[in-house]
N, C-alpha and C. Protein backbone atom coordinates (compact mmCIF):
# COMPACT_ATOMS: atom_id res chain seq x y z
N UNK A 1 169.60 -3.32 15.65
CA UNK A 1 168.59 -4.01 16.40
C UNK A 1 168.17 -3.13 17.57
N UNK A 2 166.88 -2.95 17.90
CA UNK A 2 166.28 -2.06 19.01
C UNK A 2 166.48 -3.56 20.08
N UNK A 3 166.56 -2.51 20.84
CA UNK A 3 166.44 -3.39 22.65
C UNK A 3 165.18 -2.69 23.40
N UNK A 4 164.65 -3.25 23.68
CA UNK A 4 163.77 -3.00 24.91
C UNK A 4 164.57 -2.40 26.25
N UNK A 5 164.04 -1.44 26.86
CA UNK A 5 164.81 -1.34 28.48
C UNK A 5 164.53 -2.06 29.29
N UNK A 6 165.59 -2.95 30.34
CA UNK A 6 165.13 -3.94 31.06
C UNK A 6 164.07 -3.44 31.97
N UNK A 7 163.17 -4.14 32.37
CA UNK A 7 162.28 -3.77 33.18
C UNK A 7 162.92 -3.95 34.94
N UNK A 8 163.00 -3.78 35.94
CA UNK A 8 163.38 -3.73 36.94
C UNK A 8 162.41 -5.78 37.77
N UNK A 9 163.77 -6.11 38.26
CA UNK A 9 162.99 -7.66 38.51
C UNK A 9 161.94 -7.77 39.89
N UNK A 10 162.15 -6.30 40.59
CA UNK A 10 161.28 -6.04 42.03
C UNK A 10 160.33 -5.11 41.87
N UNK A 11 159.00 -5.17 42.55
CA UNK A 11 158.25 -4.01 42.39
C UNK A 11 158.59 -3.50 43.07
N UNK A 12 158.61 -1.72 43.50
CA UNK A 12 158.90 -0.63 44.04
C UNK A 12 158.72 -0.49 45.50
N UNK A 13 159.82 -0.16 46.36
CA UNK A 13 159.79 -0.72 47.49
C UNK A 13 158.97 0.42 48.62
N UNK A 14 158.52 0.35 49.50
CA UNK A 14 157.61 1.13 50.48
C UNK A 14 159.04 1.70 51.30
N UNK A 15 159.38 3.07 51.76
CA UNK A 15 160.42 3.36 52.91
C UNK A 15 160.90 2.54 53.76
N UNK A 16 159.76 1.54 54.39
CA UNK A 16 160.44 0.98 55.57
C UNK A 16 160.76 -0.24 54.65
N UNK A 17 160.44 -0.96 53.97
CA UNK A 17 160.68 -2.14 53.12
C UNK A 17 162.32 -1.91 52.77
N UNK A 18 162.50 -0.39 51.94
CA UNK A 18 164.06 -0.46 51.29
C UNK A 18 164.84 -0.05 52.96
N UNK A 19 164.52 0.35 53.72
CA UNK A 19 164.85 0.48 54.75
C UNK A 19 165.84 -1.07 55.37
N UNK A 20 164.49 -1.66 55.45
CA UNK A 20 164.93 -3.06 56.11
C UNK A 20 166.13 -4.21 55.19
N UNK A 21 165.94 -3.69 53.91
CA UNK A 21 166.38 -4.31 52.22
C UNK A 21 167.86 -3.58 53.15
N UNK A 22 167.93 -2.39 53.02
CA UNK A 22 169.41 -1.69 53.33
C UNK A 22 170.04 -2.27 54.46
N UNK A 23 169.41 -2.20 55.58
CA UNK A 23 170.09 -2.76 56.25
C UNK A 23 170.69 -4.47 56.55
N UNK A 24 169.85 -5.30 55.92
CA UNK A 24 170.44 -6.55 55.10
C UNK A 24 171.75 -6.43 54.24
N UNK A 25 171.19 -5.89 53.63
CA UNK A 25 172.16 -5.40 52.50
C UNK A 25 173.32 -4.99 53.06
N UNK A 26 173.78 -4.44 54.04
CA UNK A 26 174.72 -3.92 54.76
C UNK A 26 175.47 -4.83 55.29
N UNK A 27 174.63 -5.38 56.50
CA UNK A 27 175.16 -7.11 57.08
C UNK A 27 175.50 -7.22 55.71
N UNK A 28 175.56 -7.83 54.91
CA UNK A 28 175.92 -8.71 53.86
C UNK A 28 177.66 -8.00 53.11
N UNK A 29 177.56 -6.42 53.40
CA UNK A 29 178.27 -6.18 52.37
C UNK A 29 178.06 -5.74 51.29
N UNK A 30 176.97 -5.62 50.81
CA UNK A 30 176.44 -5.81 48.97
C UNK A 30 176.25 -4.43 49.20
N UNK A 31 175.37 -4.30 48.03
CA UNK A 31 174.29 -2.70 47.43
C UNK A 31 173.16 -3.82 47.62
N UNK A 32 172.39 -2.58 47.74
CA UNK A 32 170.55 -2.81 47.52
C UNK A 32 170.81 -4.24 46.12
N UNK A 33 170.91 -3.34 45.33
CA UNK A 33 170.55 -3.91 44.14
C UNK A 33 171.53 -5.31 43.84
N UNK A 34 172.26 -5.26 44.37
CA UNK A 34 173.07 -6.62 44.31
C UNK A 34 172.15 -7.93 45.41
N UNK A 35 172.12 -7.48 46.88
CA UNK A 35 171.26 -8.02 47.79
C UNK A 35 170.25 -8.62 46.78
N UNK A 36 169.47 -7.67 46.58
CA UNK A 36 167.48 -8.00 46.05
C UNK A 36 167.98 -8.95 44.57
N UNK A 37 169.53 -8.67 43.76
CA UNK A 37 169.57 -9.94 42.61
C UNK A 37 169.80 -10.77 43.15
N UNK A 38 170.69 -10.98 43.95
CA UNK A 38 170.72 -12.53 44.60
C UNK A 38 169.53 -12.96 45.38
N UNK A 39 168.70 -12.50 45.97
CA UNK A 39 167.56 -13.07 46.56
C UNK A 39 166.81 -13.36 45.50
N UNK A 40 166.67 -12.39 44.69
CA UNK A 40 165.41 -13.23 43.06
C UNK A 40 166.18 -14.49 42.25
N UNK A 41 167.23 -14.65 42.18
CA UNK A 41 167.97 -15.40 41.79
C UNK A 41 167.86 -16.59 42.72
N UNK A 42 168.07 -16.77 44.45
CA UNK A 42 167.76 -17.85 44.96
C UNK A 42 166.41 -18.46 44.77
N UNK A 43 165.67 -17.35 44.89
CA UNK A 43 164.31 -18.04 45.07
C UNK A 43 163.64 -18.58 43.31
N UNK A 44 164.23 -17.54 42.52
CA UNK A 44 164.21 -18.75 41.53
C UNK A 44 164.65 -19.93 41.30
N UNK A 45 165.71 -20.35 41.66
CA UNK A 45 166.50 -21.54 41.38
C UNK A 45 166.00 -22.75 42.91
N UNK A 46 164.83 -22.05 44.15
CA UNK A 46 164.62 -23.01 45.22
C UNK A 46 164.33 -24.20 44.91
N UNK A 47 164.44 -25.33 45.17
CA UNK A 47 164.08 -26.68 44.60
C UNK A 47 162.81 -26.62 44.97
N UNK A 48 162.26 -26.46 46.24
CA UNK A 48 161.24 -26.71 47.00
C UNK A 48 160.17 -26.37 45.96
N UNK A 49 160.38 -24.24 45.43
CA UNK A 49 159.23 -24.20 44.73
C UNK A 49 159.66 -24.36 43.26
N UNK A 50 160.31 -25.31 43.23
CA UNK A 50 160.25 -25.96 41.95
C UNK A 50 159.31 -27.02 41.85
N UNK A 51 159.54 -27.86 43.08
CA UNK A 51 159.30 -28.98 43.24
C UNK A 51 157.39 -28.58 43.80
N UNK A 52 156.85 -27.31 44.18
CA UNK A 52 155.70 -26.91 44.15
C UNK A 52 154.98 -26.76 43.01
N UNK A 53 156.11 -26.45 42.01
CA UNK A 53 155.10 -25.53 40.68
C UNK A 53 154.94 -26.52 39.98
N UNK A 54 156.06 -28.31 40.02
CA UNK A 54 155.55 -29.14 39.23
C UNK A 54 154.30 -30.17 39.98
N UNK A 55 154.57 -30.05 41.37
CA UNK A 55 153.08 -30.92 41.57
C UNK A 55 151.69 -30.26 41.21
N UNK A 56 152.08 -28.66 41.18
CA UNK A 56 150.66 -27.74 41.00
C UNK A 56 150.57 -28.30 39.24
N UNK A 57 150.74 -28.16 38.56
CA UNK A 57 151.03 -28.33 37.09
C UNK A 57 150.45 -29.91 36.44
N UNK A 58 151.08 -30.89 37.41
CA UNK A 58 150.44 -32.33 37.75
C UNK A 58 149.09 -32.37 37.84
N UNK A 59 148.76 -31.36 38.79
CA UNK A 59 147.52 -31.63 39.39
C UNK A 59 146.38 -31.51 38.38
N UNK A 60 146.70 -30.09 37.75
CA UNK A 60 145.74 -29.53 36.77
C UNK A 60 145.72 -30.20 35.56
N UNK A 61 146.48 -31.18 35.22
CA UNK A 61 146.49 -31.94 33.87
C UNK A 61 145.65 -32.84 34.48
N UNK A 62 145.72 -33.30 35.65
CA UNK A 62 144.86 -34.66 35.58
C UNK A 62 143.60 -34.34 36.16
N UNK A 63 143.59 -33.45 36.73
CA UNK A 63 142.22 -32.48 37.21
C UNK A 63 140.65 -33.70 36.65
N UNK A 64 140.62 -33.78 35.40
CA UNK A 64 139.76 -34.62 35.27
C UNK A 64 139.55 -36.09 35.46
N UNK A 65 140.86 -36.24 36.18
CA UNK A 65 140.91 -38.03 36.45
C UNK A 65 140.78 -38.13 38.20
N UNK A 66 140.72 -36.92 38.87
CA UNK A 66 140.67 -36.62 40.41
C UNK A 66 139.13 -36.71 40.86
N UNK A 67 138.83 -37.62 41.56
CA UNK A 67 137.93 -37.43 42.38
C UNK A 67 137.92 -37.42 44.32
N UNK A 68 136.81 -36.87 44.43
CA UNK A 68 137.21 -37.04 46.06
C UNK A 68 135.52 -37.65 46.31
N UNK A 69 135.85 -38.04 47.31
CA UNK A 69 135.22 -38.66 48.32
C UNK A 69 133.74 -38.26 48.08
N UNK A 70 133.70 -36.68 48.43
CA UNK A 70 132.23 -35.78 48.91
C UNK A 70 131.79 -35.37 47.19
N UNK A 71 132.68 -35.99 46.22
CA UNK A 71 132.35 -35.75 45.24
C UNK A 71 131.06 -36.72 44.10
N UNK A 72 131.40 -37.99 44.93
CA UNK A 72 130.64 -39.08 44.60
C UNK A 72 129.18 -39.56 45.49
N UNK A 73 129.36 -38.99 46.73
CA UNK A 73 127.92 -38.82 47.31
C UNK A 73 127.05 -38.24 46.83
């Protein structure tokens, strides 16, 4: 079976960006790359934008049952 190579889960960081990443990363203890998986990992699993992406998702299904106000003048 062929595998694909994983693709990397961050786009490519600017000097002062892995800069600031490192020194987090440091406070913490970790590597870069351990730091930046657990941050993609929290912010995937945030409730909040969970709880964003299903009202956005809501919205657009009923999109045609929404009216406003300045819409009926």
């Amino acid at each position: 079976m062929d595998l694909a190579p994983a693709q990397p889960l961050t786009p490519p960081l600017t000097t002062a960006e892995r800069d600031q990443v490192q020194r987090a990363a440091d406070a913490r203890g970790t590597s870069i790359e351990e730091f930046m998986r657990c941050a993609v990992l929290t912010a995937a699993a945030d409730p909040f934008l969970a709880a964003l992406e299903q009202a956005a998702t809501t919205i657009a299904n009923r999109a045609d049952r929404i009216q406003h106000d300045y819409a009926t003048g």
